[in-house]
Protein backbone atom coordinates (compact mmCIF):
# COMPACT_ATOMS: atom_id res chain seq x y z
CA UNK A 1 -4.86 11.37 -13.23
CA UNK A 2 -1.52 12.02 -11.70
CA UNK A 3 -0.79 13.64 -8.49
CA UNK A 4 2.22 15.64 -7.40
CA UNK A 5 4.26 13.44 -4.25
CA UNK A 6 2.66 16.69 -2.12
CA UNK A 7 -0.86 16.67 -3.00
CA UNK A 8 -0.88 12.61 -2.81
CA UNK A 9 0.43 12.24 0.39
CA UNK A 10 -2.38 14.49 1.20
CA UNK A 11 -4.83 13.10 0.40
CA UNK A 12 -3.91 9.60 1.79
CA UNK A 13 -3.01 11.82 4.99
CA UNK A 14 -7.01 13.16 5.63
CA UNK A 15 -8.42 9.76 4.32
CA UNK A 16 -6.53 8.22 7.25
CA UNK A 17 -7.51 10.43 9.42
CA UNK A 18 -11.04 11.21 8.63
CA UNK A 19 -11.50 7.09 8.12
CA UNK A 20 -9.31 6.56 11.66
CA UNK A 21 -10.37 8.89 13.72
CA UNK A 22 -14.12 9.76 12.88
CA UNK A 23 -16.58 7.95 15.43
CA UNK A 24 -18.96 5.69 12.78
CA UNK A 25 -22.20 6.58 12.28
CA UNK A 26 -24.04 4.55 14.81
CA UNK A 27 -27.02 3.82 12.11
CA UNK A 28 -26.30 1.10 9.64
CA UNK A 29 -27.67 -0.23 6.87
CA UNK A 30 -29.40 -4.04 7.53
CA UNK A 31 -31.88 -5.88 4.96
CA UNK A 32 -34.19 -8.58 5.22
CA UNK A 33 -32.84 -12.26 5.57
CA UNK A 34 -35.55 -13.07 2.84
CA UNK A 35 -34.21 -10.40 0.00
CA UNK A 36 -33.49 -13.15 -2.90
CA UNK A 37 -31.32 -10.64 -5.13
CA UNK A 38 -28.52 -9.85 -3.18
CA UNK A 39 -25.86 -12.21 -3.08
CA UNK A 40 -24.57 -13.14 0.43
CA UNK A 41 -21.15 -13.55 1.38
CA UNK A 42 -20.22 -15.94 3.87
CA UNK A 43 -17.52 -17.00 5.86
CA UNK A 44 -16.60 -13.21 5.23
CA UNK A 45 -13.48 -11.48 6.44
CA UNK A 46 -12.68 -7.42 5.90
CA UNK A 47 -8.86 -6.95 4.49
CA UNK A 48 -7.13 -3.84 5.54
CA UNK A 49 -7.52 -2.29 1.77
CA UNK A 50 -11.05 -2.14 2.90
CA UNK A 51 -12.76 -4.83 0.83
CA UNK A 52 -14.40 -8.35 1.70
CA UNK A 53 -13.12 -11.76 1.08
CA UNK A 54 -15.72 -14.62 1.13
CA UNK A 55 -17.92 -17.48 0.32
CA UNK A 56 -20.74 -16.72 -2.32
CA UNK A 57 -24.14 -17.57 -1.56
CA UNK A 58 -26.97 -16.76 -4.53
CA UNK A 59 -24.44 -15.11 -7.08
CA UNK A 60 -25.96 -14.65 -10.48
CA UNK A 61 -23.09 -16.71 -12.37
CA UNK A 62 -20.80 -18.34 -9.46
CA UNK A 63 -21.57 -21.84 -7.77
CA UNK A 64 -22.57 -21.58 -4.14
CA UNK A 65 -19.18 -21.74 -2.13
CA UNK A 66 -16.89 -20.29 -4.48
CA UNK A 67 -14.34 -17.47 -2.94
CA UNK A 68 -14.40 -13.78 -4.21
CA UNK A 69 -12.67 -10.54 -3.06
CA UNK A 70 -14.93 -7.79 -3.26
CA UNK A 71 -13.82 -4.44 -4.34
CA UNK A 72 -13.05 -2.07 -1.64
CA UNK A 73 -16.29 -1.00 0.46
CA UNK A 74 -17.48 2.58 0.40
CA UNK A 75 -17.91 2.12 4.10
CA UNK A 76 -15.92 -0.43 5.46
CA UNK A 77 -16.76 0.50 9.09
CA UNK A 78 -20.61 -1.18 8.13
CA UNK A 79 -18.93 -4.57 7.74
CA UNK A 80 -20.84 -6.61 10.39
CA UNK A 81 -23.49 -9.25 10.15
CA UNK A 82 -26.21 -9.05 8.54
CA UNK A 83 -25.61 -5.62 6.77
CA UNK A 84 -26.24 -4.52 3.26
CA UNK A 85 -22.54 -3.09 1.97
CA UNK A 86 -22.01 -1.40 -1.30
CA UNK A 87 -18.31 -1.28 -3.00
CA UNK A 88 -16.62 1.81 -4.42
CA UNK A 89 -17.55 0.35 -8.18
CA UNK A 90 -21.79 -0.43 -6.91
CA UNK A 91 -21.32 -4.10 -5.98
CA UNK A 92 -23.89 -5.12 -3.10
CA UNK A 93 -23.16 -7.77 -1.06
CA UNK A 94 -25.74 -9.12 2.31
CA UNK A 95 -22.97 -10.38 5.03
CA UNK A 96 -23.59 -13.44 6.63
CA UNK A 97 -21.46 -15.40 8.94
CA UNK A 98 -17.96 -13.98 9.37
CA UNK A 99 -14.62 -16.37 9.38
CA UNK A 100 -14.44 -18.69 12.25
CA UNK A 101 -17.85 -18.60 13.42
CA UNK A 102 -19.28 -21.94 13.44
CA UNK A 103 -23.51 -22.83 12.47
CA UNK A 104 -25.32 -20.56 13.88
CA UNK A 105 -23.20 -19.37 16.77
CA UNK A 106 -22.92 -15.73 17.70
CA UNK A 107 -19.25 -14.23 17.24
CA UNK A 108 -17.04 -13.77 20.63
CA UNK A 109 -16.48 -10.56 18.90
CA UNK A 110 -18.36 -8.99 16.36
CA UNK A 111 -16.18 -8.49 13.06
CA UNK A 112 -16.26 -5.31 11.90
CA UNK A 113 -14.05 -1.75 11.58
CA UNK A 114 -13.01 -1.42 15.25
CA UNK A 115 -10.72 0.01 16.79
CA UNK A 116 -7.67 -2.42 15.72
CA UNK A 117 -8.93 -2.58 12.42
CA UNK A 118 -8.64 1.56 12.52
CA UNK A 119 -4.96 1.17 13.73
CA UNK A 120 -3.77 -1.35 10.61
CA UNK A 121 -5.75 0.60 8.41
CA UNK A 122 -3.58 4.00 9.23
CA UNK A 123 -0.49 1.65 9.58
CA UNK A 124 -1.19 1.08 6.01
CA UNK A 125 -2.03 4.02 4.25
CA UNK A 126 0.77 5.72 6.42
CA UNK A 127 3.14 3.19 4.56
CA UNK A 128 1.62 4.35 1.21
CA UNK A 129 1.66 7.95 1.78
CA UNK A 130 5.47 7.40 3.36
CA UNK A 131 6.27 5.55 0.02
CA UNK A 132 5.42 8.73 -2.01
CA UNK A 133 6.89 10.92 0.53
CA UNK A 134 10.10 9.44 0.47
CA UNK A 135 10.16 9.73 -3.49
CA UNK A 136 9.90 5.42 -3.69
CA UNK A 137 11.49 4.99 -7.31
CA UNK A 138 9.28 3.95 -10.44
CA UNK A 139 10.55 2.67 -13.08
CA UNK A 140 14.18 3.54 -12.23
CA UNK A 141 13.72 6.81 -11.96
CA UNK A 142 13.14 9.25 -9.08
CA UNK A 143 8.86 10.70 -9.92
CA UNK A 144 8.00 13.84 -8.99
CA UNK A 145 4.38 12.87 -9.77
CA UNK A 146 2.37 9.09 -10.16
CA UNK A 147 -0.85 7.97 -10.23
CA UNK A 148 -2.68 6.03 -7.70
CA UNK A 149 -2.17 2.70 -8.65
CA UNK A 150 2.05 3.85 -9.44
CA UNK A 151 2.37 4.86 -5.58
CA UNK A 152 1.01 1.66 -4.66
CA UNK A 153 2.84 -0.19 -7.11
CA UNK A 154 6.06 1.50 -5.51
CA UNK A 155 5.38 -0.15 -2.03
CA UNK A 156 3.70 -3.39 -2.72
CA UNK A 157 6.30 -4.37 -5.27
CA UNK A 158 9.66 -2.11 -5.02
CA UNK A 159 11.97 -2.03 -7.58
CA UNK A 160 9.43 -2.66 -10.41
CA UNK A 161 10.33 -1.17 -13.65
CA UNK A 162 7.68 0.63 -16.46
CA UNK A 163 8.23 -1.57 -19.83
CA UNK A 164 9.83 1.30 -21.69
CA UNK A 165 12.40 1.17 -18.56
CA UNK A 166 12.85 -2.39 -18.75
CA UNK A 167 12.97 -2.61 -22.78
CA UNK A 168 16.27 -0.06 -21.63
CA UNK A 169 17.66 -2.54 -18.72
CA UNK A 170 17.12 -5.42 -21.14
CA UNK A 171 19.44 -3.45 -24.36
CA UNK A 172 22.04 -2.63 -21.64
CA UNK A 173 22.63 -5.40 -20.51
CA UNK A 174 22.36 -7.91 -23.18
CA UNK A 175 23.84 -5.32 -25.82
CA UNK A 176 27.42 -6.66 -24.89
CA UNK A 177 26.55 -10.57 -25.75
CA UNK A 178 25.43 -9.43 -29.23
CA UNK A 179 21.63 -10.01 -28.20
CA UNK A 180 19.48 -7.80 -31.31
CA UNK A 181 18.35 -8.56 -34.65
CA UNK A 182 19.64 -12.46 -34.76
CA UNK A 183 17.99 -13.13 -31.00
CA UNK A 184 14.95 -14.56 -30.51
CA UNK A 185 12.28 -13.73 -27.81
CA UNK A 186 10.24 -17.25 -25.96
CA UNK A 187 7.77 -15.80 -23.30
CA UNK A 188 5.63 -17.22 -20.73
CA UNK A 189 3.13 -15.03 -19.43
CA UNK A 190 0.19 -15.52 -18.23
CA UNK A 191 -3.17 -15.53 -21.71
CA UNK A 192 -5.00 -12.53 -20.36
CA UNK A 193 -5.17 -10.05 -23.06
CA UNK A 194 -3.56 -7.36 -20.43
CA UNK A 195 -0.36 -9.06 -20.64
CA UNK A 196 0.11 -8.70 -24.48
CA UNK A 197 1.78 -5.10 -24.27
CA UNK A 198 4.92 -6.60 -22.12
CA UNK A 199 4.75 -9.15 -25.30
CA UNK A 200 4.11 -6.26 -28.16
CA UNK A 201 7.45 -4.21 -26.88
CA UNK A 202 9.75 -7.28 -26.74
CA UNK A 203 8.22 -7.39 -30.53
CA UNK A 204 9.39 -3.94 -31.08
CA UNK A 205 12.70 -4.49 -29.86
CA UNK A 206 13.60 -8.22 -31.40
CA UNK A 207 11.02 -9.18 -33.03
CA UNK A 208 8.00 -11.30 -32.31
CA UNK A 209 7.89 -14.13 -29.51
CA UNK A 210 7.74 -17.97 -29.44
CA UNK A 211 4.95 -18.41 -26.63
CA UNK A 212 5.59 -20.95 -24.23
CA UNK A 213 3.04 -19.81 -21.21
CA UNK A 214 -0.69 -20.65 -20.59
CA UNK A 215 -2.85 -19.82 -17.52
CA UNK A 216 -1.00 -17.85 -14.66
CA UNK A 217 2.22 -17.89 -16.81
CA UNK A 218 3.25 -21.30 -16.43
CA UNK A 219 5.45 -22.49 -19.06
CA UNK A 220 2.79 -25.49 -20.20
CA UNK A 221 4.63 -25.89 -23.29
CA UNK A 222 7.45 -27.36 -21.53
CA UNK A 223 10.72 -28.64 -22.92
CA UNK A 224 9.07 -29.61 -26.39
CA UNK A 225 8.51 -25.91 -26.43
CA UNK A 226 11.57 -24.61 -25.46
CA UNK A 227 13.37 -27.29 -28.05
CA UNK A 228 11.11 -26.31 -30.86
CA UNK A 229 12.39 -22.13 -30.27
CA UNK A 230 15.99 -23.34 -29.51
CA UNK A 231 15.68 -24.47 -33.30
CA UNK A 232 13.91 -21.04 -34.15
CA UNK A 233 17.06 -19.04 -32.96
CA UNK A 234 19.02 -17.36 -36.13
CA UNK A 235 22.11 -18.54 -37.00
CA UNK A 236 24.85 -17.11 -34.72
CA UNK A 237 21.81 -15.83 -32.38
CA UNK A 238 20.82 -16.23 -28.98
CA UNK A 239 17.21 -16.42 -27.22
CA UNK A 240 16.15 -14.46 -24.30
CA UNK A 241 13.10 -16.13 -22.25
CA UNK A 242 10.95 -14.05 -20.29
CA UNK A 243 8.41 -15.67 -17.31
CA UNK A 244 6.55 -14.76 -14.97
CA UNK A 245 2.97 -14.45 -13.15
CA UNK A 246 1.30 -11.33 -13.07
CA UNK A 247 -1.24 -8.87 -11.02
CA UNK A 248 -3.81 -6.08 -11.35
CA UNK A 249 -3.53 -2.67 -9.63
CA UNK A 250 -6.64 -1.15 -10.22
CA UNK A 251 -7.26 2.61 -10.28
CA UNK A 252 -7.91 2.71 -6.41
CA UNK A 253 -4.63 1.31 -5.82
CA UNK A 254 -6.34 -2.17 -4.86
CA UNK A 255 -3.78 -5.34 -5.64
CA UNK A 256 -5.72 -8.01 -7.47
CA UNK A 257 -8.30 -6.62 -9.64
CA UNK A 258 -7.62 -4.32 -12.71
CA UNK A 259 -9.85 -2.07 -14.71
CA UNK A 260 -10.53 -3.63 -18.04
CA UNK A 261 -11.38 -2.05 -21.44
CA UNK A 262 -14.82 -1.38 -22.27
CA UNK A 263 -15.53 -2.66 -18.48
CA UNK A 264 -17.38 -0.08 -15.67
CA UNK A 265 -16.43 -2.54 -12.94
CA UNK A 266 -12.79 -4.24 -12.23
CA UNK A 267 -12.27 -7.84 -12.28
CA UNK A 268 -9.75 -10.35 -11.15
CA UNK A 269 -6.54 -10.14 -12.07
CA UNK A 270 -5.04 -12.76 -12.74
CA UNK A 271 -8.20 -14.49 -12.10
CA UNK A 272 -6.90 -17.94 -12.61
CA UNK A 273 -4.48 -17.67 -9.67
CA UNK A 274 -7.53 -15.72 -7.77
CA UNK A 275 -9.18 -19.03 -8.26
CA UNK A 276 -6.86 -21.65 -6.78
CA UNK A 277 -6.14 -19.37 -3.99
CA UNK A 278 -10.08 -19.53 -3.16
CA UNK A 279 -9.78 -23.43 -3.95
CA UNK A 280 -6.34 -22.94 -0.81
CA UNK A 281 -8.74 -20.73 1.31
CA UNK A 282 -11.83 -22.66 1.26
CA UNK A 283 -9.84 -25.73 1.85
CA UNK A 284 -8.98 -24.07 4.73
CA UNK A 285 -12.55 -23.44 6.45
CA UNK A 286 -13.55 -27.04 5.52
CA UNK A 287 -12.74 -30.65 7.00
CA UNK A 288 -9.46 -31.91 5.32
CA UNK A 289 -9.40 -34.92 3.22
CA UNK A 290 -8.36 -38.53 4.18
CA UNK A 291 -4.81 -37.74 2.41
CA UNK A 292 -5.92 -40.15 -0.13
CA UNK A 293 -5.03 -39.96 -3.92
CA UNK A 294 -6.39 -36.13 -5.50
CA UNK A 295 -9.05 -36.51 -7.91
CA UNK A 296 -8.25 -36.86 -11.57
CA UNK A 297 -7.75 -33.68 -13.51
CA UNK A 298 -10.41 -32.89 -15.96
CA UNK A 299 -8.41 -32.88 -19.30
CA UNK A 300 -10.98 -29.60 -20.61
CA UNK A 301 -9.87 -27.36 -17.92
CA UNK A 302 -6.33 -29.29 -17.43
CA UNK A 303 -4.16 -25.99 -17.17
CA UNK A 304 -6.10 -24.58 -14.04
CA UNK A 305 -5.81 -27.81 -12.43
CA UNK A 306 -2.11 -28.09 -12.92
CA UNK A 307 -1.87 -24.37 -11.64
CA UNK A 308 -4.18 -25.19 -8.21
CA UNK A 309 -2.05 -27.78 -7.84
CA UNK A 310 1.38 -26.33 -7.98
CA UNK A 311 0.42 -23.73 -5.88
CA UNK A 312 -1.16 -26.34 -3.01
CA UNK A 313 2.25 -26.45 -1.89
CA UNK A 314 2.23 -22.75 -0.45
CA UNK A 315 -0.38 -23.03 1.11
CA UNK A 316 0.74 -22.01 4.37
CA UNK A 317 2.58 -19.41 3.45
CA UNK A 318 0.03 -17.76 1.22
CA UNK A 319 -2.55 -17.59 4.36
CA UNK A 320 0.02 -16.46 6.71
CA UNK A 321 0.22 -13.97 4.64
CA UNK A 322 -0.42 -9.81 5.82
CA UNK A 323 -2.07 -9.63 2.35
CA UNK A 324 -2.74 -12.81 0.30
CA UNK A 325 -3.44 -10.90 -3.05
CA UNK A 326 0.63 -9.00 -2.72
CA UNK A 327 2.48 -12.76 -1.50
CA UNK A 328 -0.21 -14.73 -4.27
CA UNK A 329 2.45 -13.30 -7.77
CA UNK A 330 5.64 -14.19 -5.37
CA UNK A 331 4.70 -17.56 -4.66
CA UNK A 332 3.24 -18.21 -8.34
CA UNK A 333 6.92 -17.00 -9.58
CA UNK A 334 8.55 -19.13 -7.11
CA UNK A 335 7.11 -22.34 -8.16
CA UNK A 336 7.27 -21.10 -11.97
CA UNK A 337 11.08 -20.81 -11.61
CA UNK A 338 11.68 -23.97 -10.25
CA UNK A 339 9.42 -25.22 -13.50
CA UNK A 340 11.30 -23.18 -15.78
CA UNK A 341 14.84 -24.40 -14.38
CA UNK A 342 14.00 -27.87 -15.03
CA UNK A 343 12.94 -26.88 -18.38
CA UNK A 344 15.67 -25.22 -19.60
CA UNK A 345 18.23 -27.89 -17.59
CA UNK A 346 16.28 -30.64 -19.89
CA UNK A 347 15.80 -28.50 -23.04
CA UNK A 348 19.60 -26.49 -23.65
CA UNK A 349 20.83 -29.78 -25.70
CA UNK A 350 18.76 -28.43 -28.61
CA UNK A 351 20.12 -25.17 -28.90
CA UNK A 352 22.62 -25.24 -31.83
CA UNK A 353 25.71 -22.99 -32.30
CA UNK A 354 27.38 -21.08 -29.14
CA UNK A 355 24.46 -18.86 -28.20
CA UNK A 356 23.39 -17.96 -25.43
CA UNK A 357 20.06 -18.63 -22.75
CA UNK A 358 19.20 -15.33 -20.96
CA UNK A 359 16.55 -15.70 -18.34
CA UNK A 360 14.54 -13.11 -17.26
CA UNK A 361 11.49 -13.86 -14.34
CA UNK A 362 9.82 -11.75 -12.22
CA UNK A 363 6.07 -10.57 -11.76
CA UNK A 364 4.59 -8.27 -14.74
CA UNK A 365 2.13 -5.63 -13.11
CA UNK A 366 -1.41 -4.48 -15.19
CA UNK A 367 -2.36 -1.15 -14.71
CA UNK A 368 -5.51 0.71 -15.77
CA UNK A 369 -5.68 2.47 -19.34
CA UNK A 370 -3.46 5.47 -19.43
CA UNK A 371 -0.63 4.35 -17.17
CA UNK A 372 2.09 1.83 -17.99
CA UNK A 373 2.73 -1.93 -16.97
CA UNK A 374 5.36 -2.42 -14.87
CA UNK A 375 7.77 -5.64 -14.52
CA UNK A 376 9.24 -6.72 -11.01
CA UNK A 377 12.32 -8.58 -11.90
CA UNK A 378 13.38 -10.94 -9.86
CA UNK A 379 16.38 -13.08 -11.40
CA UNK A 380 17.72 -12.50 -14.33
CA UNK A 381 20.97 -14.95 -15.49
CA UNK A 382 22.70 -15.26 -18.47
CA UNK A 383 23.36 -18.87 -19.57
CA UNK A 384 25.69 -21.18 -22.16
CA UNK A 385 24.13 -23.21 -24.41
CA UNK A 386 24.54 -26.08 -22.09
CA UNK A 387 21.95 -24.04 -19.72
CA UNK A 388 24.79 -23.31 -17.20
CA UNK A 389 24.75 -19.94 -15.56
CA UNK A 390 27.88 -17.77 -16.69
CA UNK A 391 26.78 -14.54 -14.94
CA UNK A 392 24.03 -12.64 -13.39
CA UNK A 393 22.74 -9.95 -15.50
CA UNK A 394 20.25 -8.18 -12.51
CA UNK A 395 20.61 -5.26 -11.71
CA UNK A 396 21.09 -3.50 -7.92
């Protein structure tokens, strides 16, 4: 469903203030410490967007310990200890000990939707609103009307394009460099299914891809991979490489999580990097190591190790962050681009002829059915076959 700039601003307008400025209802719902089928979230902290990071206690298919983010709550001021809370999608969750409350020990303050948590709440869906309100370009062009998930898509990642808009960006600007029917297409994006239609209209417009990515989007296939394509090329052609992580917008404007086909509830998107930033979080509530040597990566789920451990070294910034799930695609591409650079610096001897090496990285957005991917571009050079940069093809 699409909204007019006028009727979504609001809306966001009297959810702010009926969420920020109603007293709570005083009763709340608690449940018995012995209820066995609920699972319990611990070590549990509310995120302005309204929904619940933690620790999983008694999930029906996660180990004990592992880190979620719940969908947003249908009443985030019930977030306290002990509580029963329901999502927006019908998730229950029991809330045990909040963040930074050791054993048993009774919080200084009680976590919850206070006051301050009120004020950062409005802060935020003030920015949203203000984003539509101000006419925040999509896709390059000025929208009168966008969904949901498009408004928040305008804020959280500005200057993202639709794929039909960046298919347009892409002619334009390689068009000159004789980039068409003699190029060829390498990719590394992330193996979730929802990334295929960024893949299916590069197909359209020069023809199918050599695949270089694996989990997250890292380029696993490395410079064998990129040698074997250079060889693919056609004669006289030259390749264009597209990279990048990616991240769900689901249709409640929630960064993260995406609503999948066939699927009544969201889910994790992309779900491998949800995981090592759990594995960076809970590292973070527990006892560090003794610095000794990491533990040996398990060669059946090799890729996800290699991915937890390249993004280790962001640690810091990732939970400094205002919003983990927005900063969690930045710092993927960051340490993707430094991968790919080495890659291509180690790799351009195999390209044959005087083509060219265009690079194109940035974050690809998944969006729910009915509204289109985006792609946040974020460097975008044009290179000799010796992998040197000749120009910068990005656009203001």
């Amino acid at each position: 469903m699409k909204f007019s700039a006028s009727t979504l601003l609001a809306i966001l307008a009297a959810f702010s203030q009926a969420e920020a400025f109603t007293t709570p209802r005083a009763t709340v719902q608690r449940i018995s410490t012995t209820s066995l089928d609920i699972t319990t979230l611990d070590e549990w902290q509310l995120l302005d967007n309204g929904s619940v990071v933690g620790s999983v206690r008694n999930h029906p298919t996660l180990a004990d310990g592992d880190i979620i983010t719940t969908s947003p709550l249908s009443r985030p001021d019930t977030a306290r200890s002990n509580n029963l809370v329901a999502t927006l999608t019908g998730s229950q969750y029991k809330l045990g000990r909040p963040m930074g409350v050791a054993g048993g020990a009774a919080p200084v303050e009680e976590p919850g939707f206070g006051r301050s948590t009120f004020v950062k709440t409005v802060g935020t869906t003030s920015l949203f609103a203000g984003g539509v309100a101000l006419g925040v370009e999509l896709g390059g062009i000025g929208k009168s009307e966008m969904t949901i998930p498009e408004a928040k898509i305008a804020v959280a990642f500005p200057g993202a394009l639709s794929n039909t808009e960046l298919m347009k960006r892409l002619e334009e600007r390689l068009g000159p460099y004789g980039y068409g029917t003699n190029s060829l297409v390498a990719t590394s994006l992330c193996c979730d299914e929802v990334n295929r239609p960024l893949e299916k209209a590069l197909a359209k417009q020069y023809d199918e891809p050599f695949v270089m990515g694996g989990l997250a989007g890292f380029p696993f296939g490395g410079v064998t991979s990129f040698g074997a394509m250079a060889h693919h090329i056609p004669d006289g052609g030259s390749c264009l490489v597209v990279y990048g992580p990616h991240v769900g917008v689901d249709s409640m404007g929630s960064v993260g999580t995406v609503n999948r086909r066939g699927r009544a509830k969201g889910g994790s998107c992309c779900g491998s990097a949800a995981a090592a930033l759990g594995k960076i979080r809970k590292g973070a509530m527990v006892p560090k190591g003794d610095g000794s040597a990491p533990p040996m990566i398990d060669s059946i789920d090799a890729q996800q190790a290699y991915v937890e451990a390249n993004l280790a070294p962001y640690a810091e910034r990732l939970l400094a962050a205002d919003d983990r799930n927005i900063e969690l695609p930045y710092a993927l591409y960051d340490a993707q681009k430094q991968m790919m650079d080495g890659i291509v610096a180690k790799g351009a001897s195999a390209m044959e002829g005087n083509g060219y090496i265009a690079m194109l990285g940035g974050i690809q957005i998944n969006t729910p059915d009915g509204i289109s991917d985006y792609f946040l571009p974020l460097s975008f050079d044009l290179r000799n076959n010796q992998g040197k940069i000749v120009k910068s093809l990005l656009w203001a």
